[in-house]
C-alpha atoms as a PDB file:
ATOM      1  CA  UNK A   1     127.066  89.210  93.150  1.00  0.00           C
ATOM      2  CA  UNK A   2     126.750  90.398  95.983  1.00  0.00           C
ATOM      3  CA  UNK A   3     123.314  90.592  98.861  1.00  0.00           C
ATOM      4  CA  UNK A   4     122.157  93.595 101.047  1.00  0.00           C
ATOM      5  CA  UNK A   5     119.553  92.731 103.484  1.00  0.00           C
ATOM      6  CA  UNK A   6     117.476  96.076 104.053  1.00  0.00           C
ATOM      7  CA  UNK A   7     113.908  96.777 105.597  1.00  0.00           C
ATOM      8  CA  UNK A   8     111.294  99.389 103.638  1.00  0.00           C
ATOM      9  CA  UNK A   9     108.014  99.807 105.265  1.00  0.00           C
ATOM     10  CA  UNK A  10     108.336  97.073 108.061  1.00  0.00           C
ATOM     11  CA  UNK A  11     108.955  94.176 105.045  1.00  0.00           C
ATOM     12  CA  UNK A  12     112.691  92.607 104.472  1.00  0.00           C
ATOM     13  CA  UNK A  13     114.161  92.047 101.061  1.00  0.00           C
ATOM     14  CA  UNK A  14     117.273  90.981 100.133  1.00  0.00           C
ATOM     15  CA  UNK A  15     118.880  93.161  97.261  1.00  0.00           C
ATOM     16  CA  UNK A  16     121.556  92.391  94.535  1.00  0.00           C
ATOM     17  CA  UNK A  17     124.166  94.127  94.680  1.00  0.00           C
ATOM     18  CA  UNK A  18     128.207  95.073  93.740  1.00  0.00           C
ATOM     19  CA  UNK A  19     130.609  93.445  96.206  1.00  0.00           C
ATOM     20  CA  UNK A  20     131.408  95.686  98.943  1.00  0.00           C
ATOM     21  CA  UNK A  21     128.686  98.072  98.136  1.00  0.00           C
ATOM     22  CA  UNK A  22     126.500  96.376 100.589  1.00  0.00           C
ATOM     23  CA  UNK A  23     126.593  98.880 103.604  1.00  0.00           C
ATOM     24  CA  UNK A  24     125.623 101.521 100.956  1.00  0.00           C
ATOM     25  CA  UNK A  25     123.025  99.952  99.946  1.00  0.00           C
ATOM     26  CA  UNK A  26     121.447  99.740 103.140  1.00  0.00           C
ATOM     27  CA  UNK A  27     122.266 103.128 104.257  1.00  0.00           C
ATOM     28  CA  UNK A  28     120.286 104.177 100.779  1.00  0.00           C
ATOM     29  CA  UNK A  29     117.753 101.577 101.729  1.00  0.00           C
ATOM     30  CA  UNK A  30     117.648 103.495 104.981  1.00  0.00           C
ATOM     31  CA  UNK A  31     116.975 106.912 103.423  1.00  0.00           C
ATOM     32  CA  UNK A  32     113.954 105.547 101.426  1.00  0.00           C
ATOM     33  CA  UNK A  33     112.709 104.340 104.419  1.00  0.00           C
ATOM     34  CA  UNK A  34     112.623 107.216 106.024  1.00  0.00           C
ATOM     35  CA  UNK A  35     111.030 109.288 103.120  1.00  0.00           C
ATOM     36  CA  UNK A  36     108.374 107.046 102.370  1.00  0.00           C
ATOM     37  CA  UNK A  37     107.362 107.748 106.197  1.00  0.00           C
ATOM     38  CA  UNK A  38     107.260 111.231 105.832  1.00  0.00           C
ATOM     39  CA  UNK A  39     105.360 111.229 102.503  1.00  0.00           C
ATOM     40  CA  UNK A  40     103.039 108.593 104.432  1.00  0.00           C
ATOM     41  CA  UNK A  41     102.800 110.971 107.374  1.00  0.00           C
ATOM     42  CA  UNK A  42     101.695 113.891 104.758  1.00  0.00           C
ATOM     43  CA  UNK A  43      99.586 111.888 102.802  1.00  0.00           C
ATOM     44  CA  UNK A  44      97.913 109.206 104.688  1.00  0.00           C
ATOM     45  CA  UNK A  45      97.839 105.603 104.088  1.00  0.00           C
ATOM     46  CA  UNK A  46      97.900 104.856 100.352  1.00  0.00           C
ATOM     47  CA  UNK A  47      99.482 101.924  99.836  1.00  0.00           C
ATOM     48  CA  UNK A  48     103.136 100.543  99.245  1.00  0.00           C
ATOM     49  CA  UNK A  49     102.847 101.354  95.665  1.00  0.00           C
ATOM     50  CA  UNK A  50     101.388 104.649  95.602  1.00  0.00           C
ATOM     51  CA  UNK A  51     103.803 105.595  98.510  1.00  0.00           C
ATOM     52  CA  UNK A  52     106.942 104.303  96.605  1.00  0.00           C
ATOM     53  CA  UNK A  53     105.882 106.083  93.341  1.00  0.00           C
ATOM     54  CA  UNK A  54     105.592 109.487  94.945  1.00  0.00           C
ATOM     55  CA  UNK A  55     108.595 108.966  96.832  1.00  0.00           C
ATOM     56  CA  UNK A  56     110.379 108.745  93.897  1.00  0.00           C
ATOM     57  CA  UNK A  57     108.831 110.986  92.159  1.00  0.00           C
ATOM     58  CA  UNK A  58     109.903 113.836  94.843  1.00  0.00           C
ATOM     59  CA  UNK A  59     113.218 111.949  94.871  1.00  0.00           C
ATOM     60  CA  UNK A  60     114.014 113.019  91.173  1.00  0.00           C
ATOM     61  CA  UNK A  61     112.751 116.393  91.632  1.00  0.00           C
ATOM     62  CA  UNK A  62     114.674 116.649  94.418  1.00  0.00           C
ATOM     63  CA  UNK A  63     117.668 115.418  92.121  1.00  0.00           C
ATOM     64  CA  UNK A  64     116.821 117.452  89.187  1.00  0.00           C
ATOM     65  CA  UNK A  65     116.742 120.496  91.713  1.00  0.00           C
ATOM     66  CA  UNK A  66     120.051 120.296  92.526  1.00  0.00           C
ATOM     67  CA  UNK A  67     121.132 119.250  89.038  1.00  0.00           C
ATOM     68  CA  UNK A  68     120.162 122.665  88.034  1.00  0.00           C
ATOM     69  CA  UNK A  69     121.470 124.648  90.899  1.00  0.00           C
ATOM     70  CA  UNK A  70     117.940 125.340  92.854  1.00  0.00           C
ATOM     71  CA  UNK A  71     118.083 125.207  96.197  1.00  0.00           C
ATOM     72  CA  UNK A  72     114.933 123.884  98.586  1.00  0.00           C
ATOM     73  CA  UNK A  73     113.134 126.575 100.448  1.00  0.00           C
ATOM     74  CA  UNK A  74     110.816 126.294 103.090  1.00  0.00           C
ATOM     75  CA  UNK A  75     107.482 127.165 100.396  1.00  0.00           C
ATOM     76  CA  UNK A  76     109.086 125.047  97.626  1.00  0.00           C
ATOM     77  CA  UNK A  77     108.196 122.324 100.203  1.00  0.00           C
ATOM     78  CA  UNK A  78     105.001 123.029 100.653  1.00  0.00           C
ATOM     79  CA  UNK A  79     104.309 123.146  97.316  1.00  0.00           C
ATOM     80  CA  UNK A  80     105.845 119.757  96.498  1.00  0.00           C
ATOM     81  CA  UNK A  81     103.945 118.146  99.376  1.00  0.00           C
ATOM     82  CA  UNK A  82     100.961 120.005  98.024  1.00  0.00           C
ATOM     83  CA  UNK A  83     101.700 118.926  93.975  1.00  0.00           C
ATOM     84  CA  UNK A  84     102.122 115.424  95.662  1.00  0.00           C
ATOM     85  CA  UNK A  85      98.752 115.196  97.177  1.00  0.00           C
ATOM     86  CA  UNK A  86      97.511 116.281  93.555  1.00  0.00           C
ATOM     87  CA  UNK A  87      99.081 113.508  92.398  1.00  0.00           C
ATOM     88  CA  UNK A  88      98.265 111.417  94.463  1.00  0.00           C
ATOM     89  CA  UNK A  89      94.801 111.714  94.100  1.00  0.00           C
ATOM     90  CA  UNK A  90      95.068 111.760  90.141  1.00  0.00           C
ATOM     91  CA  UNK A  91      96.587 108.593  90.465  1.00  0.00           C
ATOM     92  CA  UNK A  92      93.859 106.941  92.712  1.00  0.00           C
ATOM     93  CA  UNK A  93      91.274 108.544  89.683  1.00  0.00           C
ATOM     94  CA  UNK A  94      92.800 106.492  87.185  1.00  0.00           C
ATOM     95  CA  UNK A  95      93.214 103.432  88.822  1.00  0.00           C
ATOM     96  CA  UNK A  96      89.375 103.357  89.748  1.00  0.00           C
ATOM     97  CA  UNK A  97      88.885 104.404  86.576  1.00  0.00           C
ATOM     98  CA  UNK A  98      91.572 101.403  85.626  1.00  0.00           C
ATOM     99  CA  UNK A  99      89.309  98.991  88.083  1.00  0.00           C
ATOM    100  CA  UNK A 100      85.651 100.008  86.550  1.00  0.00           C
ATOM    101  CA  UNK A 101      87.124  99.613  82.939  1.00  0.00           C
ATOM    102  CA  UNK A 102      87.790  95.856  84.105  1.00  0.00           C
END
């Protein structure tokens, strides 16, 4: 098995991987970066978790968007950053809710 060395969010990890899919990985690695910087640039600090969850979240809408032949417009964006700040907060609800319970 194979190691790609990539950087999310400042931190290193070192990810399993095929042999020879290593430079994809990273370029992928890459990507996510990037997204989870502008989802933290729309929505503030949140935290690694909440950051990574939302980013994928949008990543498989994204996916299932083009899955089905839609293609992204300029107000479907602002919509998704707006249903992601819904989300976000509904997730921050529950896990105080989550925290109190304890």
């Amino acid at each position: 098995m194979a190691k790609a060395d990539i950087t999310l969010r400042g931190r290193s990890f070192s990810i399993a991987c095929a042999p020879g899919q290593e430079m994809r990985v990273q370029r992928l690695a890459e990507q996510l970066d990037a997204r989870v910087g502008q989802i933290a640039d729309a929505v503030g600090d949140i935290g690694d978790e909440r950051l990574l969850l939302i980013t994928a979240l949008a990543l498989l809408d994204e996916l299932d968007s083009a899955k089905r032949g839609v293609s992204a417009r300029p107000d479907t964006e602002a919509r998704a950053v707006e249903l992601l700040l819904t989300m976000a907060s509904r997730v921050e609800a529950l896990v105080a809710r989550l925290e109190n319970e304890r």
